[in-house]
Protein backbone atom coordinates (compact mmCIF):
# COMPACT_ATOMS: atom_id res chain seq x y z
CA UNK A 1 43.64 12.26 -58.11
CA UNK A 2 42.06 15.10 -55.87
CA UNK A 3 38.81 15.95 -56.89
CA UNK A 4 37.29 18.81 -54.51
CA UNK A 5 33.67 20.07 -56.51
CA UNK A 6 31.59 17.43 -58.47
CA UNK A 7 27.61 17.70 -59.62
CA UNK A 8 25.29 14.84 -59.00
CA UNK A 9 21.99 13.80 -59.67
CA UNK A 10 20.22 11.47 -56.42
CA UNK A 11 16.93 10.27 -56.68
CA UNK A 12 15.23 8.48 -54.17
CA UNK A 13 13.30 5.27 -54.57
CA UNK A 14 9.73 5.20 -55.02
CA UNK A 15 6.91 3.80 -53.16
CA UNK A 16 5.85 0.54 -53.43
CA UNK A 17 1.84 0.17 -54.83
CA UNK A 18 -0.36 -1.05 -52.58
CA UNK A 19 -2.85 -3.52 -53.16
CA UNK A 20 -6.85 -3.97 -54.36
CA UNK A 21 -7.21 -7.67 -53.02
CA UNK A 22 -10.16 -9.57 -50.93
CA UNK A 23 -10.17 -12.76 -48.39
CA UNK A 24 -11.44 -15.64 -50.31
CA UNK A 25 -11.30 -18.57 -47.72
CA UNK A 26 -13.45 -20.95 -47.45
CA UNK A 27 -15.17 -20.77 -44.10
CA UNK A 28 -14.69 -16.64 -43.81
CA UNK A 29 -18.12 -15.30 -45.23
CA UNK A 30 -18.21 -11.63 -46.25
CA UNK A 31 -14.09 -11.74 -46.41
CA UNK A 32 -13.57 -8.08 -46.79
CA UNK A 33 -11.10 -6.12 -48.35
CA UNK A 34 -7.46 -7.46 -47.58
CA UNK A 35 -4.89 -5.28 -49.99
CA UNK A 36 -1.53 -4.13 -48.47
CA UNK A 37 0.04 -1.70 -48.57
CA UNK A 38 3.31 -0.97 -50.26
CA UNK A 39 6.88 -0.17 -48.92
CA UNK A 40 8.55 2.83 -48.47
CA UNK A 41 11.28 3.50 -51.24
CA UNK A 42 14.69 3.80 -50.13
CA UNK A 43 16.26 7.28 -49.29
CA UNK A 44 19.88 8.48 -49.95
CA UNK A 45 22.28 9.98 -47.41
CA UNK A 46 25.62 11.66 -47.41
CA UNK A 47 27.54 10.09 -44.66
CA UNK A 48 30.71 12.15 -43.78
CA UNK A 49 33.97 10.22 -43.88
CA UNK A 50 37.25 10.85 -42.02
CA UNK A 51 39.17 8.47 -43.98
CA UNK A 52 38.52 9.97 -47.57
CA UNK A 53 40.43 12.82 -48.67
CA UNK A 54 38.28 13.68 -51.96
CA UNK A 55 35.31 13.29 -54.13
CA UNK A 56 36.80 11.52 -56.89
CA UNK A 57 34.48 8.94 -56.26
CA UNK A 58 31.20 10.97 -57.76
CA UNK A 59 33.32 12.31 -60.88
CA UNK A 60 32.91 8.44 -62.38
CA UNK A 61 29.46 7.80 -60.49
CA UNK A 62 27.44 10.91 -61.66
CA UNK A 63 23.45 9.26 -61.26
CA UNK A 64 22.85 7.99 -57.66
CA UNK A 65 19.27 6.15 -57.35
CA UNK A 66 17.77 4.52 -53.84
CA UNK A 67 15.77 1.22 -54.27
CA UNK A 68 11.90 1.31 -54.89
CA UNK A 69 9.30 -0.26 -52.11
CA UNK A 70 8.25 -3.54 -52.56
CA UNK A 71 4.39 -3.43 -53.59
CA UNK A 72 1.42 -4.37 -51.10
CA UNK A 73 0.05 -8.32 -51.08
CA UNK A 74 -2.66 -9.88 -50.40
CA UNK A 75 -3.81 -10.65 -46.67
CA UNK A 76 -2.77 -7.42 -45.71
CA UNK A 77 0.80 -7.93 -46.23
CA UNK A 78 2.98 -4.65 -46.67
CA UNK A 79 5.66 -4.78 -49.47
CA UNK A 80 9.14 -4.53 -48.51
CA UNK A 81 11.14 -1.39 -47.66
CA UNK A 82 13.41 -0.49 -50.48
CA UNK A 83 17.45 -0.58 -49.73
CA UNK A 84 18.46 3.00 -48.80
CA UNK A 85 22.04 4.31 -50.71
CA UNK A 86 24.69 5.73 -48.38
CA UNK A 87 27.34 7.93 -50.41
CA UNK A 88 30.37 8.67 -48.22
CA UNK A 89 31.85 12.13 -48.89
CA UNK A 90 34.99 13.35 -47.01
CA UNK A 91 34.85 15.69 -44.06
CA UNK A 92 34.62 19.34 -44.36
CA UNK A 93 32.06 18.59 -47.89
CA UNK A 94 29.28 21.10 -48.40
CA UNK A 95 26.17 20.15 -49.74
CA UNK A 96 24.52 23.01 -52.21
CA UNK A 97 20.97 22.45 -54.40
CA UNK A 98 22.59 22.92 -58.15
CA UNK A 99 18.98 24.40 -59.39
CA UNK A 100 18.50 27.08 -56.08
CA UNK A 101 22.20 27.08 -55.18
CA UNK A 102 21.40 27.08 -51.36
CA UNK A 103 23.74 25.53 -49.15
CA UNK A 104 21.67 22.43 -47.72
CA UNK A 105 24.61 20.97 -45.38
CA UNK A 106 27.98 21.38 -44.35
CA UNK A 107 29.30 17.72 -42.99
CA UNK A 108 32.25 19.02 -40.89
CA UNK A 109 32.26 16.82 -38.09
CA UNK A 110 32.96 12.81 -39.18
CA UNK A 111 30.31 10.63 -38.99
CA UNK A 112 27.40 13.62 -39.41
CA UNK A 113 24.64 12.80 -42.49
CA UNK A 114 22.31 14.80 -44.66
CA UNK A 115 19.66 12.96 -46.06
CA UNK A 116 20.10 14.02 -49.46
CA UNK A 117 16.58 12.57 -50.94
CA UNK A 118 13.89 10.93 -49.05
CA UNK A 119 12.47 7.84 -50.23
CA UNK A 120 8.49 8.26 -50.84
CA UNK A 121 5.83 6.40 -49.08
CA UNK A 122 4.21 3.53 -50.02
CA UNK A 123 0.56 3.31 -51.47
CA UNK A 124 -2.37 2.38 -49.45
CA UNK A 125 -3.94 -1.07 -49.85
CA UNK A 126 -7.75 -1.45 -50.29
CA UNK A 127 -8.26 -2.50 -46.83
CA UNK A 128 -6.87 0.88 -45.80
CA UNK A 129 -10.20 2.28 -47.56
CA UNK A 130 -13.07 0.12 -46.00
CA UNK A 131 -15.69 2.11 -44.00
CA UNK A 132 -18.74 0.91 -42.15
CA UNK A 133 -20.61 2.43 -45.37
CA UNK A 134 -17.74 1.56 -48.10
CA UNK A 135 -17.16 -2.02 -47.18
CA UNK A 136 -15.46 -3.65 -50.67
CA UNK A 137 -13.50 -0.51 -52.25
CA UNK A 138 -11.81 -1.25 -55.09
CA UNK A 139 -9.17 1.33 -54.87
CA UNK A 140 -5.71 1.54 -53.60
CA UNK A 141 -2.55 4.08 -54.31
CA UNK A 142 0.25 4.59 -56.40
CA UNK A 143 3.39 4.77 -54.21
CA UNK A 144 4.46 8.42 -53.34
CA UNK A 145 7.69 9.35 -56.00
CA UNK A 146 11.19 9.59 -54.25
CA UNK A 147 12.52 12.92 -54.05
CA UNK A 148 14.62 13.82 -56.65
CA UNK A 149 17.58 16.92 -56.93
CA UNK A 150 20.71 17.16 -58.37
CA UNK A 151 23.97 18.37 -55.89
CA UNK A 152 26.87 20.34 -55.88
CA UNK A 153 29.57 18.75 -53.62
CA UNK A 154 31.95 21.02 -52.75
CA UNK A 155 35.47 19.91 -50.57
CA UNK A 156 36.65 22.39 -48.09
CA UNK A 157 39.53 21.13 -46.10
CA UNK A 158 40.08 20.79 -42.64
CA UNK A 159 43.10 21.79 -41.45
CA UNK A 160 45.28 23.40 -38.26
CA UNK A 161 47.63 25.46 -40.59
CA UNK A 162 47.22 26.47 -43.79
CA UNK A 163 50.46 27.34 -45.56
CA UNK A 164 50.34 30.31 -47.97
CA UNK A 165 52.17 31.87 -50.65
CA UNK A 166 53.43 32.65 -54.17
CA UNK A 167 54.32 29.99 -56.52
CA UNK A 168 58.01 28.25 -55.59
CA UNK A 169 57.96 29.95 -52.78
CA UNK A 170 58.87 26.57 -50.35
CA UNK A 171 55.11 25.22 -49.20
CA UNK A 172 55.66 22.06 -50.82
CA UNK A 173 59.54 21.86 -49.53
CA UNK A 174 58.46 22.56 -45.85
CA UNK A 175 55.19 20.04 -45.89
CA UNK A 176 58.10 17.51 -47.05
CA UNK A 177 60.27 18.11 -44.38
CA UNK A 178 57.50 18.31 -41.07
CA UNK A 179 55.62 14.98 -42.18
CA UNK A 180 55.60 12.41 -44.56
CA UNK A 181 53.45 14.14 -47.47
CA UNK A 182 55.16 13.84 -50.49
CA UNK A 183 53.82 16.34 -53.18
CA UNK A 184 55.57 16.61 -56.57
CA UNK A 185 58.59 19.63 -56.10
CA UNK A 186 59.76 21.44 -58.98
CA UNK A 187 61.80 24.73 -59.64
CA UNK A 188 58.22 26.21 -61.95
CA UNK A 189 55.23 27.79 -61.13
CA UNK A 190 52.45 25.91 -60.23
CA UNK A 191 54.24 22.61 -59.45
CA UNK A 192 51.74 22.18 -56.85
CA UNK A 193 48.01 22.09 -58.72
CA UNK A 194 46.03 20.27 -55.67
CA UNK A 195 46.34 20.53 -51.99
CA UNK A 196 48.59 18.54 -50.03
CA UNK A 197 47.74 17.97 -46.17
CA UNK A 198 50.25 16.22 -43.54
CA UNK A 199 50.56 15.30 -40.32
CA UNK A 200 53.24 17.55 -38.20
CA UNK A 201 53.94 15.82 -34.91
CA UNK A 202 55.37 18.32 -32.52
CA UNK A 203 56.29 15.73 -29.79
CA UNK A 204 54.96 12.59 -28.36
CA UNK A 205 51.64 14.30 -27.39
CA UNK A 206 50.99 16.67 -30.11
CA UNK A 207 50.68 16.75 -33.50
CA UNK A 208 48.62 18.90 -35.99
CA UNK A 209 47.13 18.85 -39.85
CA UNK A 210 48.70 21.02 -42.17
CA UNK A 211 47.51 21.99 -45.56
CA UNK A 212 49.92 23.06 -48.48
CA UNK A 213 47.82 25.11 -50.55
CA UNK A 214 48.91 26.02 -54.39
CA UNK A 215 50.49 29.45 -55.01
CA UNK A 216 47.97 32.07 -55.01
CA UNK A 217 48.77 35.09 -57.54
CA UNK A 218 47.58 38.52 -57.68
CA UNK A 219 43.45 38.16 -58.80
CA UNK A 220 43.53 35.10 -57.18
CA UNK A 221 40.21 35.74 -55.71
CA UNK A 222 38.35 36.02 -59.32
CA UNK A 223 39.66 33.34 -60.28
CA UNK A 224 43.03 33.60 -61.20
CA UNK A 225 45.50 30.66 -61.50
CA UNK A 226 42.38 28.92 -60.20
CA UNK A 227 42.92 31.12 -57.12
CA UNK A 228 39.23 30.82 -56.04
CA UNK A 229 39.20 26.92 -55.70
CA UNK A 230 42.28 27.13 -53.87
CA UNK A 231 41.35 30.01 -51.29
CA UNK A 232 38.10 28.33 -50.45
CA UNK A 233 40.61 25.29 -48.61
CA UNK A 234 42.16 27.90 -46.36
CA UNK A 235 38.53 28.55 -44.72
CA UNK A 236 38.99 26.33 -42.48
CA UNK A 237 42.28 26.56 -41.33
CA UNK A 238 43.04 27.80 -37.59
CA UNK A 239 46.34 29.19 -38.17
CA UNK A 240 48.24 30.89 -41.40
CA UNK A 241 51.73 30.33 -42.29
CA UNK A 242 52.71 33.21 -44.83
CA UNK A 243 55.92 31.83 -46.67
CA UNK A 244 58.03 33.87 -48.00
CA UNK A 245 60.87 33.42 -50.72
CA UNK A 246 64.07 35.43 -49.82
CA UNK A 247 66.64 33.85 -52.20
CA UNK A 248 66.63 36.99 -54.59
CA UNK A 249 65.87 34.54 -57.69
CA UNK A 250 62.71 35.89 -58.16
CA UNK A 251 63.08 39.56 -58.50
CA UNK A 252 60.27 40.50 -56.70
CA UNK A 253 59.83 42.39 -53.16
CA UNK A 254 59.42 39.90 -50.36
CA UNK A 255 57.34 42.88 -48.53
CA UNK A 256 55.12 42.74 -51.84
CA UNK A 257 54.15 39.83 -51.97
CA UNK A 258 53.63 39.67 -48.63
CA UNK A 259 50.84 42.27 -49.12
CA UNK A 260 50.06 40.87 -52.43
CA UNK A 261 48.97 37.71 -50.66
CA UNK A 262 46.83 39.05 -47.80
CA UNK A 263 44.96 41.52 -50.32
CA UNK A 264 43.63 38.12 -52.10
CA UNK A 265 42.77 36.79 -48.89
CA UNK A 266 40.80 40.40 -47.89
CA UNK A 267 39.32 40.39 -51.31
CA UNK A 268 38.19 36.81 -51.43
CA UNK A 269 36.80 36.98 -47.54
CA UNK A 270 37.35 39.23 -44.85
CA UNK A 271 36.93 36.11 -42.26
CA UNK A 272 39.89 34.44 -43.68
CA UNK A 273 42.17 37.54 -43.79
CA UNK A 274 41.19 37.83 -40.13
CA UNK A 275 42.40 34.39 -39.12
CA UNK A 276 45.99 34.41 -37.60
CA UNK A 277 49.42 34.39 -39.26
CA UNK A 278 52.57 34.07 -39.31
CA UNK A 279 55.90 35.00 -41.37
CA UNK A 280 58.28 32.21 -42.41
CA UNK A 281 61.25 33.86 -44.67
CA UNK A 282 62.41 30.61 -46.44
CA UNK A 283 65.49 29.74 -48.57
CA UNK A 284 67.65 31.18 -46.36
CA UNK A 285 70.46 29.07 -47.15
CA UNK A 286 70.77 30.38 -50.43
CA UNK A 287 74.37 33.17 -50.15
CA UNK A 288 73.10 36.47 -49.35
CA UNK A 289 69.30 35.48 -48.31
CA UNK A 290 70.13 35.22 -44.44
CA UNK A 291 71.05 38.66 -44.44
CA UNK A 292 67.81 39.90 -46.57
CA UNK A 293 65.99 38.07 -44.22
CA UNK A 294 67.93 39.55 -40.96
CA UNK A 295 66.96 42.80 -42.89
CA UNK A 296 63.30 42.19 -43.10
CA UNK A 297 62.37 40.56 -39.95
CA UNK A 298 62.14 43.79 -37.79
CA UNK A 299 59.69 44.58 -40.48
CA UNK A 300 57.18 41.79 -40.26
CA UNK A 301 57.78 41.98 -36.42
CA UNK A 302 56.71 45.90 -36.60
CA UNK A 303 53.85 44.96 -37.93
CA UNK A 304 52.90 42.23 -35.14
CA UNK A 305 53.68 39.58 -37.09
CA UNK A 306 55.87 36.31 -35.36
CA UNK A 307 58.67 36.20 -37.82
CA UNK A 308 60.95 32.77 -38.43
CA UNK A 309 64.10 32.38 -40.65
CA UNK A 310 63.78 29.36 -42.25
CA UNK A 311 64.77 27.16 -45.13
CA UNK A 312 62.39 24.04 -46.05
CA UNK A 313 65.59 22.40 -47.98
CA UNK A 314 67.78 21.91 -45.28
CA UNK A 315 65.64 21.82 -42.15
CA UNK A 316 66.91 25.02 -40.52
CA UNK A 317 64.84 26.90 -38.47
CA UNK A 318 62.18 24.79 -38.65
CA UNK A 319 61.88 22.49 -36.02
CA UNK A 320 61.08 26.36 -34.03
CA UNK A 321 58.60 26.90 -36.73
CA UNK A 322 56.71 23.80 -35.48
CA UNK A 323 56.90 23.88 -31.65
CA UNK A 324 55.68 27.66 -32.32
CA UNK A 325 52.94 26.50 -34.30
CA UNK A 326 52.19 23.71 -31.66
CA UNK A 327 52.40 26.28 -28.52
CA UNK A 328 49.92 28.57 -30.67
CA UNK A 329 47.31 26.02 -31.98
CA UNK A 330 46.86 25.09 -27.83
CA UNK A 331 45.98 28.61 -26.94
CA UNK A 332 43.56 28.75 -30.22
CA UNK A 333 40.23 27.57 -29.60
CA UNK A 334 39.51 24.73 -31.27
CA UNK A 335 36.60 25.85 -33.17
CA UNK A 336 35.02 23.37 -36.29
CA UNK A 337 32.61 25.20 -38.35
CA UNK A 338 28.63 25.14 -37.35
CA UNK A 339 27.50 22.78 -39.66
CA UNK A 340 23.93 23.17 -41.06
CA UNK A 341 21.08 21.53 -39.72
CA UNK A 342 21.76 18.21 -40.99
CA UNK A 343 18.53 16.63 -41.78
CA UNK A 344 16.59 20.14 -42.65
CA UNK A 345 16.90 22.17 -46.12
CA UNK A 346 17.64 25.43 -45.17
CA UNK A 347 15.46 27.02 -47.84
CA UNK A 348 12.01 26.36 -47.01
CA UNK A 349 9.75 26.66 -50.19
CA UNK A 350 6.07 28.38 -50.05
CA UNK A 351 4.58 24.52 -50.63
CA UNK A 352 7.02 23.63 -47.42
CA UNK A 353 5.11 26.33 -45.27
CA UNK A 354 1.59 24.94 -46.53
CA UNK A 355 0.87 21.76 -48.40
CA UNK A 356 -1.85 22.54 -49.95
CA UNK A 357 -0.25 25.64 -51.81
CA UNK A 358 -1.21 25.50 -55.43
CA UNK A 359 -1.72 27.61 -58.67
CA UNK A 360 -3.80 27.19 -61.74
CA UNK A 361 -2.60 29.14 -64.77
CA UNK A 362 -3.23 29.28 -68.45
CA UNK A 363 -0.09 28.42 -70.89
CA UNK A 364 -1.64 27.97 -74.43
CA UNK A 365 -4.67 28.58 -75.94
CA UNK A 366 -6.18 25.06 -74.99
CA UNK A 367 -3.90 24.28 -72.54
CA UNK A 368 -4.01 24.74 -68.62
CA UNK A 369 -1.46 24.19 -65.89
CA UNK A 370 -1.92 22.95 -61.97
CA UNK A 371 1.04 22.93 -59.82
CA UNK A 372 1.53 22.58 -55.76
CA UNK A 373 3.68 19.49 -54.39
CA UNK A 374 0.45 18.07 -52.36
CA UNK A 375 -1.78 18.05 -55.82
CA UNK A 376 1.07 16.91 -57.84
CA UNK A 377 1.38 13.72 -55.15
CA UNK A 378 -1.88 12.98 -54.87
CA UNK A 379 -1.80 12.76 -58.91
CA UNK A 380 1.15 10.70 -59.05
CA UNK A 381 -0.37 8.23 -56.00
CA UNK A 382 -3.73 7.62 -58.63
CA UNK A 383 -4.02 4.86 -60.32
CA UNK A 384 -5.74 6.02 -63.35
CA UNK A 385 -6.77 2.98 -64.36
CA UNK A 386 -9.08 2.92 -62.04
CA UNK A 387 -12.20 4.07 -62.22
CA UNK A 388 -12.83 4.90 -58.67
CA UNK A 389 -9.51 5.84 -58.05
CA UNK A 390 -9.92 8.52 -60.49
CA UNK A 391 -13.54 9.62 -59.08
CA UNK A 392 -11.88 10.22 -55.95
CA UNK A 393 -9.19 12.30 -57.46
CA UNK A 394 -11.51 14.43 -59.08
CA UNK A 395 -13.31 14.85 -55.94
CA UNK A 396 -10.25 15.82 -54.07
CA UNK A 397 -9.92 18.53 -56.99
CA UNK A 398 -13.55 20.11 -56.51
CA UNK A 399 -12.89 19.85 -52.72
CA UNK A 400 -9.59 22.44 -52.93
CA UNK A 401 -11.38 24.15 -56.00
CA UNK A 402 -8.93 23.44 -58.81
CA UNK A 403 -12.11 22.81 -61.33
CA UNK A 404 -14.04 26.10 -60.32
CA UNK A 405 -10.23 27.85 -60.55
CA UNK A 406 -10.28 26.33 -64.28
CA UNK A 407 -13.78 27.44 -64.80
CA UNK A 408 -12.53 31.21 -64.54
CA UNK A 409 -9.56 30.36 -66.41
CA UNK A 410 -12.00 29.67 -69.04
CA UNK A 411 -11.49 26.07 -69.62
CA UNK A 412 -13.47 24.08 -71.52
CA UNK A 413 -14.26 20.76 -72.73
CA UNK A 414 -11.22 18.60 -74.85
CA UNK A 415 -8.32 21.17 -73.20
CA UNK A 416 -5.43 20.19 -71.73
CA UNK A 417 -5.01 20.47 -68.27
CA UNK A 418 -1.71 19.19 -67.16
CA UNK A 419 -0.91 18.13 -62.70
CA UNK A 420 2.67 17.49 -62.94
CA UNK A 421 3.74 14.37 -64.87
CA UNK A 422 -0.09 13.58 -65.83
CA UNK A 423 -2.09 15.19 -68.54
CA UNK A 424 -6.51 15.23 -68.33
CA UNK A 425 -8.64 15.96 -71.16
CA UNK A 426 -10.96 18.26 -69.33
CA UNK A 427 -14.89 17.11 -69.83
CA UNK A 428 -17.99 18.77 -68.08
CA UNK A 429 -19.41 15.24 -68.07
CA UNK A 430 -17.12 13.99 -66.13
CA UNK A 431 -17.73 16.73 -63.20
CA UNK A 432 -18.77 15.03 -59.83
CA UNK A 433 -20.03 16.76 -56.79
């Protein structure tokens, strides 16, 4: 089954906690803190693959999640690094962030990877808090969470020629006949509901990738007979084929649809209706279609168009067709797409340009609301549990001035203030310097 746009859901492992332990041997006086700290949590990357051919993989396997860090040990020792998760997608996938819809990476080149969710540090032991005046803390971290985003994959194929046209007008016929694809032929529309790629050898030295794509139809470009999933594989082709159906069976005016056609590309993207092309007038051993096509070829050709009598049943015609397209793919730089930045998000967010970035706002009549990533971390990496975990939390708080922001929020004691997945019943009492 080709499956060319699925939605997932990654989320990276976690950090391992580190440790509150102390040296206990017997000859070591005055031991000393000796927690460890924990392991890094496990990140997930997109690794592109040249020998998949779609994402049908991810329409089954919806929830990808990375392996948490082992937590910290005594004598110092750090807790394992959790296992990362490598998801293979096939070449010429695009990478977009479902909840901002910004393209975050276009793996067009086999081999590249995104890292899709970075696995969060692990906690700090007590031993990584001792200070010639704090010799025995009692404190150590929560691991850092693993990122966490959900992804729209989305397949664009890469192909030398792309082969276009109405429905039944030959694509699938002539992919048959130049290499050994074999997509399901039928005399109705839409036979062909996926796209079929093959292999064209030209001679012993050459050889290209072409791409049937599925009739496109007039609003094919909003939409239409799925038009716009369709279109978006002809992006990356080098090279256009334009077939065209001469047989008179279909009523319709080959120099119609020829327009037809290239208005959906125009309308869909300029870029693609820029990209060359070429006329192939097919069926032309049908009685009476070698003559329409004799008829119409000064047309095309007026119109700077290479022109080719052909018919995809019975091989005539094209073996030109395909040392043509061979001579014209050589002259044609071979360009692949500038993928993004690979291990960057493109969209940098206002907490991105400065860490510590927050905002305090009221949401209810008792109830208060702190957000920025770095506060929000630092919450999640307490252990509040601890009593002098927590003092050191709220320290960190007067130090950026989240309680004297509350204070002019009006806050006061028994509200709710809530720091990302932890809630605080605000007391005065509890106020430290």
């Amino acid at each position: 089954m080709f499956v060319d746009e699925v939605e997932i859901s990654v989320r990276a492992g976690d950090g391992g906690n580190g440790m509150v332990a102390f040296r206990r041997e017997k000859y070591v006086p005055r031991g000393g803190p000796a927690g460890g700290d924990g392991g890094r949590g496990g990140s997930i990357v997109l690794l592109a693959d040249g020998r998949l051919t779609t994402l049908i993989d991810y329409r089954y396997k919806r929830n990808c999640k990375a392996q948490r860090g082992g937590d910290g040990g005594g004598n110092c020792m750090t807790g394992a690094d959790g296992a990362g998760l490598v998801l293979k997608v096939p070449v010429g996938t695009q990478v977009y962030d479902v909840d901002s819809g910004e393209l975050l990476a276009d793996l067009a080149v086999d081999g590249e990877q995104f890292c899709a969710a970075k696995g969060g540090r692990g906690g700090r032991g007590n031993a990584r808090f001792a200070t010639p005046v704090r010799r025995a803390p009692r404190l150590a971290e929560n691991g850092e969470p693993g990122e966490e985003r959900r992804l729209r994959l989305e397949l664009k194929l890469l192909a030398d020629v792309g082969l276009i046209g109405f429905p039944n007008v030959g694509k699938s016929t002539l992919i048959a006949q130049v290499s050994a694809a074999r997509p399901k032929i039928a005399d109705y529309p839409f036979t062909t509901l996926v796209p079929n790629l093959g292999v064209v050898r030209v001679d012993e030295d050459r050889s290209f990738v072409m791409a049937d794509i599925p009739g496109l139809i007039e609003g094919a470009h909003a939409g239409a007979g799925l038009g716009d999933r369709f279109l978006r594989h002809v992006e990356r082709t080098r090279l256009l084929v334009n077939i065209i159906d001469v047989s008179g069976f279909t009523d319709r005016n080959p120099v119609s649809d020829f327009d037809a056609v290239n208005r959906e590309l125009r309308l869909y993207s300029p870029g693609l209706a820029a990209l060359p092309q070429l006329v192939a007038l097919n069926k032309i051993d049908v009685p009476g279609a070698r003559e329409t096509a004799q008829q119409l070829s000064p047309v095309f050709k007026s119109r700077g168009f290479n022109t080719f009598l052909i018919s995809a049943a019975t091989g005539e015609g094209v073996q030109s067709l395909v040392y043509f397209l061979g001579d014209e793919l050589e002259k044609l730089d071979k360009v692949v797409p500038a993928p993004v930045e690979s291990h960057e998000i493109v969209r940098i967010a206002p907490d991105k340009l400065d860490p510590r970035r927050w905002e305090a706002r009221k949401v209810g009549d008792r109830e208060f609301v702190v957000e920025g990533k770095a506060l929000e971390r630092a919450v999640a990496m307490t252990n509040l549990d601890n009593e002098e975990a927590v003092r050191r939390l709220h320290r960190k708080l007067y130090r950026l001035g989240v309680i004297e922001a509350l204070k002019k929020l009006g806050v006061e004691d028994g509200d709710t203030v809530r720091i990302g997945a932890a809630e605080f019943d605000y007391a005065a009492e509890d106020e430290v310097e």
